[in-house]
C-alpha atoms as a PDB file:
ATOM      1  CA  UNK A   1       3.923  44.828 -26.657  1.00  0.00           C
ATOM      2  CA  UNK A   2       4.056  42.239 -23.758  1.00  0.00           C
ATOM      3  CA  UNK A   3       7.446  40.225 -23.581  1.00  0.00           C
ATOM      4  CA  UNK A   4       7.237  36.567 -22.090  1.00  0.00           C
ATOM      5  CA  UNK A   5       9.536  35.795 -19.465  1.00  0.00           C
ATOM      6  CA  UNK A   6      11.096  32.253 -18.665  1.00  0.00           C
ATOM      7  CA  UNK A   7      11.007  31.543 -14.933  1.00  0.00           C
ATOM      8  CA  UNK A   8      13.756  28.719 -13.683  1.00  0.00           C
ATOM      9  CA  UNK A   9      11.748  26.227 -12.033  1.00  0.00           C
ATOM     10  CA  UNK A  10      13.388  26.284  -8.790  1.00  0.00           C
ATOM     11  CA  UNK A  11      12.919  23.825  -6.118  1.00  0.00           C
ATOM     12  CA  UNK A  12      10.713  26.250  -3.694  1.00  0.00           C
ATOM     13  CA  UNK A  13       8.595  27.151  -7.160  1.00  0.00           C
ATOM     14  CA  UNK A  14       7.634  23.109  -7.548  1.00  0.00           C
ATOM     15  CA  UNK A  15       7.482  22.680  -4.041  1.00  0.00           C
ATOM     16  CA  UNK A  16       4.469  25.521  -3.982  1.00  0.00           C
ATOM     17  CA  UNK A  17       2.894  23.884  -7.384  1.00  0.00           C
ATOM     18  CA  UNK A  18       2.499  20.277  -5.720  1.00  0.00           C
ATOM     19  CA  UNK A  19      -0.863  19.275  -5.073  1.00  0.00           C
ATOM     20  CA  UNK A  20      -1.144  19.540  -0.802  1.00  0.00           C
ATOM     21  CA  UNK A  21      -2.971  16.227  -1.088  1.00  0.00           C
ATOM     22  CA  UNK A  22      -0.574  14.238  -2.761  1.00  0.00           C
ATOM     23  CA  UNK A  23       3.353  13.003  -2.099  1.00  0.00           C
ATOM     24  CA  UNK A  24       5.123  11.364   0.940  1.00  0.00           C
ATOM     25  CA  UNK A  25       3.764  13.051   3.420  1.00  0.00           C
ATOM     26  CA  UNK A  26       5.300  12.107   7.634  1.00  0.00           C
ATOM     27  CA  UNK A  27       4.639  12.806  10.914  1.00  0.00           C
ATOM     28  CA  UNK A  28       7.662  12.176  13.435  1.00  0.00           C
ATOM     29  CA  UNK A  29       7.651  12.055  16.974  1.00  0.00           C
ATOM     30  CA  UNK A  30      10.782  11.117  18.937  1.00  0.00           C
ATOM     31  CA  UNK A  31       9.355   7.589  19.597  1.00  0.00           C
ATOM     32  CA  UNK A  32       8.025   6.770  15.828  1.00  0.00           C
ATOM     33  CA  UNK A  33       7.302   7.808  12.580  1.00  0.00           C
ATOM     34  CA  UNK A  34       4.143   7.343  10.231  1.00  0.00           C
ATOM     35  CA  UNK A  35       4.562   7.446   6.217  1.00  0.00           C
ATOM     36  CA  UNK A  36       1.825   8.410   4.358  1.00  0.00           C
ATOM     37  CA  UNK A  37       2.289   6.987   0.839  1.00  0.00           C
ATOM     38  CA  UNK A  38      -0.359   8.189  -1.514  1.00  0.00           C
ATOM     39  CA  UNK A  39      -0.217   8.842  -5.087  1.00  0.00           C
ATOM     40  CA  UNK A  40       1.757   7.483  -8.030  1.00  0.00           C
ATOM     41  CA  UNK A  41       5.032   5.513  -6.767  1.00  0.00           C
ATOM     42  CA  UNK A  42       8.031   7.529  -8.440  1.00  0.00           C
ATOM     43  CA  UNK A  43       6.756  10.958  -9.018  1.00  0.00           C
ATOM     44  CA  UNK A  44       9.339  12.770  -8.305  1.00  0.00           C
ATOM     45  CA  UNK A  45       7.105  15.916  -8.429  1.00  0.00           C
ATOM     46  CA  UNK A  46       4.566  14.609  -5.926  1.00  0.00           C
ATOM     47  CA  UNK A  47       7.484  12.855  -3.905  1.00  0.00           C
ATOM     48  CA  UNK A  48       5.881   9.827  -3.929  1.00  0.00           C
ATOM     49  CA  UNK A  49       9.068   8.220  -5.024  1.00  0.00           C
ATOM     50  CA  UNK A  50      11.816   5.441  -3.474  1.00  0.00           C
ATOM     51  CA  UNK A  51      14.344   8.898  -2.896  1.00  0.00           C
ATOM     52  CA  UNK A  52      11.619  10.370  -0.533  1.00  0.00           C
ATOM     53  CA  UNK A  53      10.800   7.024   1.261  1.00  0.00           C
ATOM     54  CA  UNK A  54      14.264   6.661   1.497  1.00  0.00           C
ATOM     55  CA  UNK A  55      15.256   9.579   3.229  1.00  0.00           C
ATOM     56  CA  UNK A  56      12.624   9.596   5.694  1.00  0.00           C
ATOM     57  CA  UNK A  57      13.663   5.892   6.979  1.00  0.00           C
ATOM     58  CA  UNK A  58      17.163   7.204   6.578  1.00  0.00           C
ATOM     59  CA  UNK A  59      16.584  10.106   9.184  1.00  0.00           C
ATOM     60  CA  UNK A  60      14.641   7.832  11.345  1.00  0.00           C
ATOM     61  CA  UNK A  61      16.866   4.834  11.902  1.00  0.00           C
ATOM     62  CA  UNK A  62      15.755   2.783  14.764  1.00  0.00           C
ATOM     63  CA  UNK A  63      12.060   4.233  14.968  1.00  0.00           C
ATOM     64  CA  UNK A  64       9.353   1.779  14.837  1.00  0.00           C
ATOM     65  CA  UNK A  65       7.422   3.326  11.587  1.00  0.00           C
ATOM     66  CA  UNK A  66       3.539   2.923   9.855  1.00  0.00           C
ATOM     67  CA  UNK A  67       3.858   2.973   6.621  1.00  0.00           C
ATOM     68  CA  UNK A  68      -0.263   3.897   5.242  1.00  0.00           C
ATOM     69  CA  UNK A  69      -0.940   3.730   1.786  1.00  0.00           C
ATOM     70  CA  UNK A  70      -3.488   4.260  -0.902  1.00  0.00           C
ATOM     71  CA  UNK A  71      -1.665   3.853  -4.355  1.00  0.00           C
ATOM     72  CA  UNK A  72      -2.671   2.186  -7.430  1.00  0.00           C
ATOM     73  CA  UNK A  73       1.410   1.792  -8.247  1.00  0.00           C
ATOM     74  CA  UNK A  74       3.418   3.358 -10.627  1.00  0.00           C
ATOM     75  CA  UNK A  75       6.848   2.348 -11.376  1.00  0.00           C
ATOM     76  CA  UNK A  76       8.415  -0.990 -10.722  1.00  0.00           C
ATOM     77  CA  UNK A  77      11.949   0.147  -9.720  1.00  0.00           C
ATOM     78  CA  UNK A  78      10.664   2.658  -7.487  1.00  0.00           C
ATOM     79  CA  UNK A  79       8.399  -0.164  -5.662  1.00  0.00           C
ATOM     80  CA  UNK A  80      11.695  -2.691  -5.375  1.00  0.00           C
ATOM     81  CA  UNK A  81      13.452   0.448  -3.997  1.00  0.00           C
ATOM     82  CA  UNK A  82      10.715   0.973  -1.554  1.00  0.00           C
ATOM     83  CA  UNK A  83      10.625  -2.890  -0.395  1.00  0.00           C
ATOM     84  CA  UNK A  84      14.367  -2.902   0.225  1.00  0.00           C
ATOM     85  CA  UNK A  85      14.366   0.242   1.829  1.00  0.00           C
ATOM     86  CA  UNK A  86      11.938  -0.566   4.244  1.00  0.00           C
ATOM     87  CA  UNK A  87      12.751  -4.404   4.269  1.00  0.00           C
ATOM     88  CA  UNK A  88      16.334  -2.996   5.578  1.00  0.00           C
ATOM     89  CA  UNK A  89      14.622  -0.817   8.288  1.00  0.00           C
ATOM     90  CA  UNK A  90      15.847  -1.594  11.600  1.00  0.00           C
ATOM     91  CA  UNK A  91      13.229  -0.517  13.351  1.00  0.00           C
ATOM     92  CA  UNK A  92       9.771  -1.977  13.087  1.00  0.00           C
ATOM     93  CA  UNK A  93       7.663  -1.355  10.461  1.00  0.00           C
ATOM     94  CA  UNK A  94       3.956  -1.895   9.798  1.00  0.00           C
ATOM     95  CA  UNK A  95       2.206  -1.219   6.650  1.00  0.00           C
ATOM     96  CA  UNK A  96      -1.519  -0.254   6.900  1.00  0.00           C
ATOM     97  CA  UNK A  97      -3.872  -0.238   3.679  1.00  0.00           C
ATOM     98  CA  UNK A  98      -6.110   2.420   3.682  1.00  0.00           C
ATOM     99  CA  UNK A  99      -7.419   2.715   0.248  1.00  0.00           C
ATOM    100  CA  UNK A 100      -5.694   0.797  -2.580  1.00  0.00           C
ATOM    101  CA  UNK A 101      -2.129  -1.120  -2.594  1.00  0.00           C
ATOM    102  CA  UNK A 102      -1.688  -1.457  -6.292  1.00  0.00           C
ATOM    103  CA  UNK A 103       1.483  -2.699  -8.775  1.00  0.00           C
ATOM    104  CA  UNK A 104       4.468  -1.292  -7.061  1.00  0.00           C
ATOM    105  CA  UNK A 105       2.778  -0.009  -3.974  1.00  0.00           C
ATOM    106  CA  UNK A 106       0.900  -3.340  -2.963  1.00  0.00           C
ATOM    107  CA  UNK A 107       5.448  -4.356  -3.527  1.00  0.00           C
ATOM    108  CA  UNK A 108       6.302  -1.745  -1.150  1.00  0.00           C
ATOM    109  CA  UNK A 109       3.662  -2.782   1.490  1.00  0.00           C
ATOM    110  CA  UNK A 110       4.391  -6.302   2.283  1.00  0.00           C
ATOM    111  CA  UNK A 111       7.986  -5.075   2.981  1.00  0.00           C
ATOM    112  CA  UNK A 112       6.624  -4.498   6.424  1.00  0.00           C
ATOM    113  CA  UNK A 113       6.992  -7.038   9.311  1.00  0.00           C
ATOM    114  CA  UNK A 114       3.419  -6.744   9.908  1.00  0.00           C
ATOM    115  CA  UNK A 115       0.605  -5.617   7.086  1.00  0.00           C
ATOM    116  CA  UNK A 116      -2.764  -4.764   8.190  1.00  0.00           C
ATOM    117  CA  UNK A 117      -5.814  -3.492   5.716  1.00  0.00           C
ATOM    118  CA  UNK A 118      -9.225  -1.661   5.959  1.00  0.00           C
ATOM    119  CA  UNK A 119     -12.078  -4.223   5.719  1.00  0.00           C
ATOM    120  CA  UNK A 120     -12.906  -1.932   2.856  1.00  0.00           C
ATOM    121  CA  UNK A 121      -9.254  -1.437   0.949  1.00  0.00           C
ATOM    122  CA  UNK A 122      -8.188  -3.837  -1.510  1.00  0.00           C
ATOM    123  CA  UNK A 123      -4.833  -5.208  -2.505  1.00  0.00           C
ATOM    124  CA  UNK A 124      -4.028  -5.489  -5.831  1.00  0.00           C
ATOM    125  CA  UNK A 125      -0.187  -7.372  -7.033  1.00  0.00           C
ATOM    126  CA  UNK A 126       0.057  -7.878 -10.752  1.00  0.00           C
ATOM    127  CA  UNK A 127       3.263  -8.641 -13.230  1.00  0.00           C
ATOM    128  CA  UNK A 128       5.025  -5.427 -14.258  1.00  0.00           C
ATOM    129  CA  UNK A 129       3.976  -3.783 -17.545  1.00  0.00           C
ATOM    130  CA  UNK A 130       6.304  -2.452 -20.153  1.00  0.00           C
ATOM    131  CA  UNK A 131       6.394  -0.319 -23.269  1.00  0.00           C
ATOM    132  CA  UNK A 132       9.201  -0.682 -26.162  1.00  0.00           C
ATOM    133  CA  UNK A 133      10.069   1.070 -29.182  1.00  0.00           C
ATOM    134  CA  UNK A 134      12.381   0.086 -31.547  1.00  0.00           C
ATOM    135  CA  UNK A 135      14.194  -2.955 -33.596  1.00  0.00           C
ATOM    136  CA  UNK A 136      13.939  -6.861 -32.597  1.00  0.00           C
ATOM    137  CA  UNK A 137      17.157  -6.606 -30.641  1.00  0.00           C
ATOM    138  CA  UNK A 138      15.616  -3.721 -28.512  1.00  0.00           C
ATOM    139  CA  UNK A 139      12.650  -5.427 -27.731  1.00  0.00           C
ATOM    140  CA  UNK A 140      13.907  -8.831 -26.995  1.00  0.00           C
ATOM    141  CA  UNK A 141      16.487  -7.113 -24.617  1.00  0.00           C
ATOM    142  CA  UNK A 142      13.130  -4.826 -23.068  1.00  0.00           C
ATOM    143  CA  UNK A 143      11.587  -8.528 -23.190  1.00  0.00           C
ATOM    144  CA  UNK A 144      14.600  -9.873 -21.184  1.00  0.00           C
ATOM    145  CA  UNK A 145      14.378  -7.032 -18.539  1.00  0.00           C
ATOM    146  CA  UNK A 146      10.615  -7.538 -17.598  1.00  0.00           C
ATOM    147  CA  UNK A 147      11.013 -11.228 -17.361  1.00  0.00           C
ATOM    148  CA  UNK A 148      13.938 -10.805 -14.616  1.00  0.00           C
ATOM    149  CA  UNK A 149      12.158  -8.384 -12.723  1.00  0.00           C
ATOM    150  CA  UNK A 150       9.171 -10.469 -13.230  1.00  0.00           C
ATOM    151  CA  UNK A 151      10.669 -13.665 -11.559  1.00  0.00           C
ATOM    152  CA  UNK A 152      12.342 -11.683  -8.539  1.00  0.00           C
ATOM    153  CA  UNK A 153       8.416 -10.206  -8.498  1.00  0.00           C
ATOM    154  CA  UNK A 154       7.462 -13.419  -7.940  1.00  0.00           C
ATOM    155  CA  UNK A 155       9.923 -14.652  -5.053  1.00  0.00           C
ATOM    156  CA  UNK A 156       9.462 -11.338  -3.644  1.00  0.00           C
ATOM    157  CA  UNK A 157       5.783 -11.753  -2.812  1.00  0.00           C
ATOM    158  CA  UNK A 158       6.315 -15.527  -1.856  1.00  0.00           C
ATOM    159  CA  UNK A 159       8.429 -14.745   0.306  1.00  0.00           C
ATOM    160  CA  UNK A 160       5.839 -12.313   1.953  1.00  0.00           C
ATOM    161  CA  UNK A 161       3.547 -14.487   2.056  1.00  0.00           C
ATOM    162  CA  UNK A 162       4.815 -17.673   2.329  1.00  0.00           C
ATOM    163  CA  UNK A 163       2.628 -18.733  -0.990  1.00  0.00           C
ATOM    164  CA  UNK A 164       4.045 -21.157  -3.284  1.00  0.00           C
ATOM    165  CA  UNK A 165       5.800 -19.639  -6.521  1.00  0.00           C
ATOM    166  CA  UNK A 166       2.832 -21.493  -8.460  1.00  0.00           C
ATOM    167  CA  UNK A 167       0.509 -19.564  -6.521  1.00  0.00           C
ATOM    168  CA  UNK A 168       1.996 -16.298  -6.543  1.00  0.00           C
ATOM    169  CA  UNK A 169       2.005 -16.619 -10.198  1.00  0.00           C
ATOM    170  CA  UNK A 170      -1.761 -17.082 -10.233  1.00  0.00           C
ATOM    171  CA  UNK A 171      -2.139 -14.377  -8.025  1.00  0.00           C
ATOM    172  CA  UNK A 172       0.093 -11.775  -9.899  1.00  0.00           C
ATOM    173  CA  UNK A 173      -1.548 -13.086 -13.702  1.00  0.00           C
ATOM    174  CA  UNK A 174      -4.923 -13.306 -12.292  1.00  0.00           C
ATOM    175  CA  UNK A 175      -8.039 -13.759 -14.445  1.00  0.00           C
ATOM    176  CA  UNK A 176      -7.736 -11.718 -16.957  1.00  0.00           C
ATOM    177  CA  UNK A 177      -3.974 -11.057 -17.192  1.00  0.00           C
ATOM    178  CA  UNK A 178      -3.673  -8.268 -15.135  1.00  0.00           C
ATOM    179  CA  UNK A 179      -3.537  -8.833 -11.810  1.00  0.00           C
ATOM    180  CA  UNK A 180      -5.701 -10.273  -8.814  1.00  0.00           C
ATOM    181  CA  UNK A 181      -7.559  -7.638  -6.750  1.00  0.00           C
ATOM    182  CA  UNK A 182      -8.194  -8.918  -3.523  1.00  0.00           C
ATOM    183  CA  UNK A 183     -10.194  -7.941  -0.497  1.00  0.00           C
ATOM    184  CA  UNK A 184      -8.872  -7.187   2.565  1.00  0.00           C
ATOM    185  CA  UNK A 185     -10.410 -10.730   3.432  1.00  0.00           C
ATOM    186  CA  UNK A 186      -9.010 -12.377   0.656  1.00  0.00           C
ATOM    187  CA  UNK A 187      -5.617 -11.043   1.017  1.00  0.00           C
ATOM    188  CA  UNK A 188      -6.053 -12.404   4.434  1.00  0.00           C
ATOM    189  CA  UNK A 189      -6.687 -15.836   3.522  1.00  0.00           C
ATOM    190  CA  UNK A 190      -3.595 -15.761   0.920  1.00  0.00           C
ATOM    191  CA  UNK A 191      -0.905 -14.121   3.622  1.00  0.00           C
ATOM    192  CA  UNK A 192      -0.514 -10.898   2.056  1.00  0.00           C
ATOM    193  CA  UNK A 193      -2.003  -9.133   5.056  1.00  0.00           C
ATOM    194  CA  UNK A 194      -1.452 -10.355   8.504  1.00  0.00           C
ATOM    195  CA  UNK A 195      -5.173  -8.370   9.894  1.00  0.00           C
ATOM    196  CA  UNK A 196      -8.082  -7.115   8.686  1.00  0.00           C
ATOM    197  CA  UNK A 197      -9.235  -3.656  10.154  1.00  0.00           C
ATOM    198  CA  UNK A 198     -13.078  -3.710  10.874  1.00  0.00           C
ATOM    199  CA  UNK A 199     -15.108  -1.077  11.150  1.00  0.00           C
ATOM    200  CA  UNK A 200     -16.653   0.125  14.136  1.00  0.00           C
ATOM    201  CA  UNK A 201     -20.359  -1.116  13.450  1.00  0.00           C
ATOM    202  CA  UNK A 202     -18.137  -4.545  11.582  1.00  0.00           C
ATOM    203  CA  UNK A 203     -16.599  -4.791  15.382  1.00  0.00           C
ATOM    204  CA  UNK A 204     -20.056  -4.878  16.892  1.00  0.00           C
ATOM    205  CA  UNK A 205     -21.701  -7.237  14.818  1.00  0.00           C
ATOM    206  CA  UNK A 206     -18.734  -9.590  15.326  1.00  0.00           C
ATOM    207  CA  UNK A 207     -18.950  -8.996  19.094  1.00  0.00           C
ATOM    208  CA  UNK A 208     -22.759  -9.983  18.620  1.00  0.00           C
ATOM    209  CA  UNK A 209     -22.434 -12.695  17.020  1.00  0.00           C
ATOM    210  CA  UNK A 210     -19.832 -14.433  19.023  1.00  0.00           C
ATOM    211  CA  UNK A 211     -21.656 -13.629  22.655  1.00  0.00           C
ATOM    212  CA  UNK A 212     -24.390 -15.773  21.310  1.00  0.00           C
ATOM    213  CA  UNK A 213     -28.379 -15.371  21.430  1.00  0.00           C
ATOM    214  CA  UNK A 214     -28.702 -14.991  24.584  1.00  0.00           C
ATOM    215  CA  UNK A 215     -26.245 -11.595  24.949  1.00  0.00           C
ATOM    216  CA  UNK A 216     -27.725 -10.413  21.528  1.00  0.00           C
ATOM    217  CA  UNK A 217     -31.829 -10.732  23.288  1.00  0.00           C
ATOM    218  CA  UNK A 218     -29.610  -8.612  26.115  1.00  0.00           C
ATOM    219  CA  UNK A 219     -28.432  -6.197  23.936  1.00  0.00           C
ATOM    220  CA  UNK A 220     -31.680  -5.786  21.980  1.00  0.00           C
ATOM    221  CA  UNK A 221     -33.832  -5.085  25.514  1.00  0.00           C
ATOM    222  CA  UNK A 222     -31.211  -2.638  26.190  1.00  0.00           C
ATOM    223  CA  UNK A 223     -30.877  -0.277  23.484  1.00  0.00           C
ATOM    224  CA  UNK A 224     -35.090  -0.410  23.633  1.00  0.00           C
ATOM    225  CA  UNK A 225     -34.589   0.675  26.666  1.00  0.00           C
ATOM    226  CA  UNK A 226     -32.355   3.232  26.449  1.00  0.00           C
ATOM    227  CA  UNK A 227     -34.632   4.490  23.620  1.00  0.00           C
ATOM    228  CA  UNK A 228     -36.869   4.661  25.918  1.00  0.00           C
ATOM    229  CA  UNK A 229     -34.943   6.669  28.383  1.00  0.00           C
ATOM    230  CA  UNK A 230     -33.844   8.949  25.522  1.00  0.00           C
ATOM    231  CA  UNK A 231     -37.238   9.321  24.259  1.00  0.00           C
ATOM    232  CA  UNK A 232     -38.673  10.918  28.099  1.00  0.00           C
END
């Protein structure tokens, strides 16, 4: 007869058991240090939480960091954590969107002195959700919480952005209650991001465009002739 055996779930065990892909992952050089943020903000298994973030800006005072993220959020706390941690950074910090800034990553992001985003990545703010159990006193008091941290939300992102409050209301309601998703152009064009990253073949087309018809008849005779070339 097989007897089970309880194993203490030690810190090397959970270490071994996270997924590779996901947590606070860094790379540190003596000169700077890059964050990679993806994954739900404060899960503490995954590391993706304020206490990992934390540390690594802690160990790395003075470094110029890039912060690069693709999260759809996770908890509020954890994102105001993150934002005052890096807001508090004295070196300087710049947050790159890769994939997704959601809820209390797209907070954590626009802590940075400069935010930059993928032509394809999106940025996605939105009030913070709640859940509640219990009597009317317990829920007006749970009530009571998410409206303060919805109002220092609000300044937060203003501030970031230099919107109005009005505005930044809009934007964190959107149209259907839960949020505005924006575009990296979009969140251009509101202040949340300070540049848009194009892609190689976007960076050619703009270059194109802006020499004018002439360049782009230039162009076009060249790469028929290097066809051409290629093609003997």
């Amino acid at each position: 007869m097989h007897q089970l055996h309880c194993i203490a779930p030690t810190a090397d065990l959970l270490a071994s058991l996270r997924p590779k892909q996901m947590g606070v992952q860094c790379a540190v050089t003596d000169d700077a240090v890059e964050i990679f943020l993806h994954g739900i903000i404060g899960d503490e298994y995954t590391e993706t939480d304020s206490l990992s973030v934390g540390r690594i800006l802690a160990a790395n005072r003075g470094k110029p960091v890039t912060l690069r993220v693709n999260s759809p959020g996770g908890l509020a706390y954890d994102g105001v954590a993150m934002y005052n941690a890096i807001d508090a950074h004295d070196g300087k910090t710049t947050g790159i969107i890769e994939g997704l800034a959601g809820s209390a990553a797209s907070l954590a992001v626009v802590a940075c002195d400069v935010v930059k985003c993928h032509s394809s990545a999106a940025f996605h703010p939105h009030y913070s959700l709640v859940m509640a159990f219990g009597h009317q006193a317990e829920i007006r008091d749970a009530l009571a919480v998410q409206e303060r941290l919805d109002s220092d939300l609000e300044v937060v992102y203003s501030e970031a952005s230099g919107r109005t409050i009005e505005q930044v209301r809009a934007d964190l309601l959107g149209p259907h209650g839960d949020g505005t998703r924006f575009s990296a152009d979009e969140a251009l064009a509101a202040g949340y991001v300070s540049e848009v990253i194009r892609h190689n073949k976007q960076r050619a087309a703009v270059a194109v465009a802006m020499a004018g018809p002439l360049a782009a008849a230039r162009l076009r005779l060249f790469d028929a002739g290097k066809k051409t070339v290629d093609s003997n």
